[in-house]
C-alpha atoms as a PDB file:
ATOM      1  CA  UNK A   1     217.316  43.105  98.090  1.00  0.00           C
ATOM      2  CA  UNK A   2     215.869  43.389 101.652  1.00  0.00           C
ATOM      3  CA  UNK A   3     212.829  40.737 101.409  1.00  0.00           C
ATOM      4  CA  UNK A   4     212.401  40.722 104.803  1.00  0.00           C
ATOM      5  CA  UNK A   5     209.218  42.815 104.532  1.00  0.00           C
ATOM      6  CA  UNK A   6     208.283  42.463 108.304  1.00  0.00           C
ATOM      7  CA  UNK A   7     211.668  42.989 110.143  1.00  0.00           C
ATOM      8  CA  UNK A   8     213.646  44.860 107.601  1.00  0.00           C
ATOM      9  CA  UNK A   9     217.228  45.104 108.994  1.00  0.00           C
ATOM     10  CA  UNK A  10     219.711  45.345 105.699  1.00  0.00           C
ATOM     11  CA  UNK A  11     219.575  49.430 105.633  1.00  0.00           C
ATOM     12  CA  UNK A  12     221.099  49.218 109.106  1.00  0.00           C
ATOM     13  CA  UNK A  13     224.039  47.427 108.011  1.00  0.00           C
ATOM     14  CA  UNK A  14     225.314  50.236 105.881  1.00  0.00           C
ATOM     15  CA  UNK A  15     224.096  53.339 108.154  1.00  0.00           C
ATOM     16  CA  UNK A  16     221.055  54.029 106.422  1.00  0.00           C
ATOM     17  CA  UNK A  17     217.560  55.081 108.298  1.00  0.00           C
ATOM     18  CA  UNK A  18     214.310  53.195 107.308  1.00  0.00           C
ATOM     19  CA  UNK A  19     213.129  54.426 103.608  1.00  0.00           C
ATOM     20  CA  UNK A  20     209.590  54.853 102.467  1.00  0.00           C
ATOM     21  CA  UNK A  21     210.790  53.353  99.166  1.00  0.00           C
ATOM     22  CA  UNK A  22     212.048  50.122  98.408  1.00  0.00           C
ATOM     23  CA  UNK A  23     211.084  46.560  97.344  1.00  0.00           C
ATOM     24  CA  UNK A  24     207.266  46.594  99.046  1.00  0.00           C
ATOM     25  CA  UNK A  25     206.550  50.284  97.477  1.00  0.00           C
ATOM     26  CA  UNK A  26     207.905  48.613  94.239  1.00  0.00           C
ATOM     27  CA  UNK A  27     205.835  45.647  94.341  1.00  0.00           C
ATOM     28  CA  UNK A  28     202.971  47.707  94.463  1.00  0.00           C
ATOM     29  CA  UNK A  29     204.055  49.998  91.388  1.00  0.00           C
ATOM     30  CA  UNK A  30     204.013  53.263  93.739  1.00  0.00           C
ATOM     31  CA  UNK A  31     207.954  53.717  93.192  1.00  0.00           C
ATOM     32  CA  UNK A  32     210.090  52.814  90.712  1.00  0.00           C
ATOM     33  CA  UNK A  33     213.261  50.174  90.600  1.00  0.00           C
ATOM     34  CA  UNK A  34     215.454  52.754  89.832  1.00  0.00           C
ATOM     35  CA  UNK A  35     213.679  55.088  92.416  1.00  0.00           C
ATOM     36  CA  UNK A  36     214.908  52.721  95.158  1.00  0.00           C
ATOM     37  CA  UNK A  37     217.912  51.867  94.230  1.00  0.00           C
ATOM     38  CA  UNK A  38     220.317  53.178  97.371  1.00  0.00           C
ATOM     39  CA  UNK A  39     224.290  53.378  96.691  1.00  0.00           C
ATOM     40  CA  UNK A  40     226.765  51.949  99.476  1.00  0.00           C
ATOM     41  CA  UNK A  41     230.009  53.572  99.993  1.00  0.00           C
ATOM     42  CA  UNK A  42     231.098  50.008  98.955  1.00  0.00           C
ATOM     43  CA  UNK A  43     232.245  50.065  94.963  1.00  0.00           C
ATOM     44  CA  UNK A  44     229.652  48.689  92.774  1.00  0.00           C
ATOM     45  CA  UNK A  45     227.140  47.529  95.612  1.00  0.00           C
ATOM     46  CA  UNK A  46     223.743  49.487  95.567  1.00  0.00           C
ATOM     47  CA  UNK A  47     220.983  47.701  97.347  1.00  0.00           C
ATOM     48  CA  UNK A  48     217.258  48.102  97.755  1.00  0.00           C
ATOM     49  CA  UNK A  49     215.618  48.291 101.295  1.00  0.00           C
ATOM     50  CA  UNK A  50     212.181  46.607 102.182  1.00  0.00           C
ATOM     51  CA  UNK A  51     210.720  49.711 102.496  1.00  0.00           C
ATOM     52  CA  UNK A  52     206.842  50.094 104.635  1.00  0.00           C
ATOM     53  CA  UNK A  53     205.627  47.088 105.545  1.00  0.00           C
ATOM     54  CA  UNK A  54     203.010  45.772 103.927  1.00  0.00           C
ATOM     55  CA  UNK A  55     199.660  43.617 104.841  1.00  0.00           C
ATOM     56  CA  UNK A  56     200.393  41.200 102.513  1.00  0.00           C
ATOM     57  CA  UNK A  57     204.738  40.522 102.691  1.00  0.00           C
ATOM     58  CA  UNK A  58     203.975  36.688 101.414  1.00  0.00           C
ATOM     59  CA  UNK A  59     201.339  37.675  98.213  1.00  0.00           C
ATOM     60  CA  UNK A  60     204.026  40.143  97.058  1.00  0.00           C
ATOM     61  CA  UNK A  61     206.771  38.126  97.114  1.00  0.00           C
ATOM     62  CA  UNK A  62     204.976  35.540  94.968  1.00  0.00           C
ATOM     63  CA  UNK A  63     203.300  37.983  92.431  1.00  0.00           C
ATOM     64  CA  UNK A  64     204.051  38.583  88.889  1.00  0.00           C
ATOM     65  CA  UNK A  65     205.635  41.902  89.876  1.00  0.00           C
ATOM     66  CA  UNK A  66     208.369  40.544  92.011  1.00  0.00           C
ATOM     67  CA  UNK A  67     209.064  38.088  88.894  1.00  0.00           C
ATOM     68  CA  UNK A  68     209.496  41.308  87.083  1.00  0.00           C
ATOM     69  CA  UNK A  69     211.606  43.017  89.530  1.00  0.00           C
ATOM     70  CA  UNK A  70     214.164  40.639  89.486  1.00  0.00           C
ATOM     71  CA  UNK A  71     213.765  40.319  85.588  1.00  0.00           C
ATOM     72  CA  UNK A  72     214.727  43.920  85.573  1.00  0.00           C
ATOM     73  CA  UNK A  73     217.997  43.409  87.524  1.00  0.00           C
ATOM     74  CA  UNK A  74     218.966  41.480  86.250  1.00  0.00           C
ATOM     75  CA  UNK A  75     219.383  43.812  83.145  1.00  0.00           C
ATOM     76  CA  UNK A  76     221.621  46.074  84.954  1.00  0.00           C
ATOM     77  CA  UNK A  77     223.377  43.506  87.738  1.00  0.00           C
ATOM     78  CA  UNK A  78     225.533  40.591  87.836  1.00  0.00           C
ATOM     79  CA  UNK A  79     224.754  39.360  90.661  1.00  0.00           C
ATOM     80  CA  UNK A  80     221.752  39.852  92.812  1.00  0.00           C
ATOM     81  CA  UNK A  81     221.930  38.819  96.653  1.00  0.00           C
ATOM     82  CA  UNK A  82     217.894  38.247  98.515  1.00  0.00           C
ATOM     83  CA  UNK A  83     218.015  38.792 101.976  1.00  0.00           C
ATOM     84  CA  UNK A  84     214.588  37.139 103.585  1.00  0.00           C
ATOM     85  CA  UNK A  85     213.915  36.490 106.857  1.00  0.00           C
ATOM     86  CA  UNK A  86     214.615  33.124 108.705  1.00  0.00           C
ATOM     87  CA  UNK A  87     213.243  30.166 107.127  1.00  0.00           C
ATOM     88  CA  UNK A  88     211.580  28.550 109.849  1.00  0.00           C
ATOM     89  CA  UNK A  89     209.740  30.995 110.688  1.00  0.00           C
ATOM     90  CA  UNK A  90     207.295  32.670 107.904  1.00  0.00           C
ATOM     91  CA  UNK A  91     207.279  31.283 104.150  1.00  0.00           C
ATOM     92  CA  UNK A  92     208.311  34.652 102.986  1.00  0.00           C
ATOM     93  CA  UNK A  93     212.016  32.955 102.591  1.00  0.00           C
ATOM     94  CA  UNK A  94     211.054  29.461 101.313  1.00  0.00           C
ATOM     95  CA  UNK A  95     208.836  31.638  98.572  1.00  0.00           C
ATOM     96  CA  UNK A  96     211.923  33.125  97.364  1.00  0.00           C
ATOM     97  CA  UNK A  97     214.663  30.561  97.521  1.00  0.00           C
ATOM     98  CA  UNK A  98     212.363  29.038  94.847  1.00  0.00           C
ATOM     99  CA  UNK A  99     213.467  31.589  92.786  1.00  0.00           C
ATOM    100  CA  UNK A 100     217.208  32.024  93.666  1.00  0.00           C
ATOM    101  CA  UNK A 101     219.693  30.485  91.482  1.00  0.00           C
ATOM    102  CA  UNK A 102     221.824  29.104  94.445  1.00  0.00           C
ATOM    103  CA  UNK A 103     220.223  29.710  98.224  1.00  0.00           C
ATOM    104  CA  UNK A 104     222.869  30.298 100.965  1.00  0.00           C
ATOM    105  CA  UNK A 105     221.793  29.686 104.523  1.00  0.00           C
ATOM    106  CA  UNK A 106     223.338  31.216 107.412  1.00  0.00           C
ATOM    107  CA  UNK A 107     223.046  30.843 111.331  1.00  0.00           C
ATOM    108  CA  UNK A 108     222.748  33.689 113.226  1.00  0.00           C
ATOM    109  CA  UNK A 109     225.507  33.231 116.165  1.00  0.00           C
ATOM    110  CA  UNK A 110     224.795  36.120 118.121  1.00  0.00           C
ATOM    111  CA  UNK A 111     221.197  34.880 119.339  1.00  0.00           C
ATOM    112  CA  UNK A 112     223.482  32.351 121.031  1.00  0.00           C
ATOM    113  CA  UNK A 113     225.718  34.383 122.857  1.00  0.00           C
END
């Protein structure tokens, strides 16, 4: 899942443009799970971009909907990867790690070089 519902990057990794659906058009029930849902050429990966970016990024991520979402998921996944953006910086990721089973943190080397 791309939760990084200002700065959405994880489409780029696999080659993708921008979508107009994905997690924010899900969180506000105007697509479907299933309607976002975007295969990789990878075997068994599939991931969901962010999607438009919404006014409200933090009040989705902590809404009963985004409970759901994963809920759902988890019906069909085995594992389910979050993607948010950098801790320090909004609460968007510190919302969610509340709900991850084990948070993995990761230091982005190439600001450095």
């Amino acid at each position: 899942l791309d939760l990084d519902l200002r700065k959405a990057k994880v489409h780029l990794a696999f080659g993708d443009e921008k979508s107009e659906k994905g997690v924010s058009t899900v969180l506000i029930n105007r697509h479907t799970v299933k309607e976002s849902i975007r295969s990789t050429i990878i075997e068994n990966l599939d991931y969901i971009p962010a999607g438009p970016i919404p006014p409200n990024p933090s009040e989705l991520l902590i809404s009963k909907r985004f409970d759901e979402l994963i809920e759902e998921l988890k019906k069909d996944y085995d594992f389910i990867m979050m993607d948010t953006p950098p801790v320090g910086l909004v609460t968007d990721g510190m919302l969610v790690m509340q709900k991850a089973d084990l948070p993995v943190y990761c230091k982005n080397y190439l600001n450095i070089l």
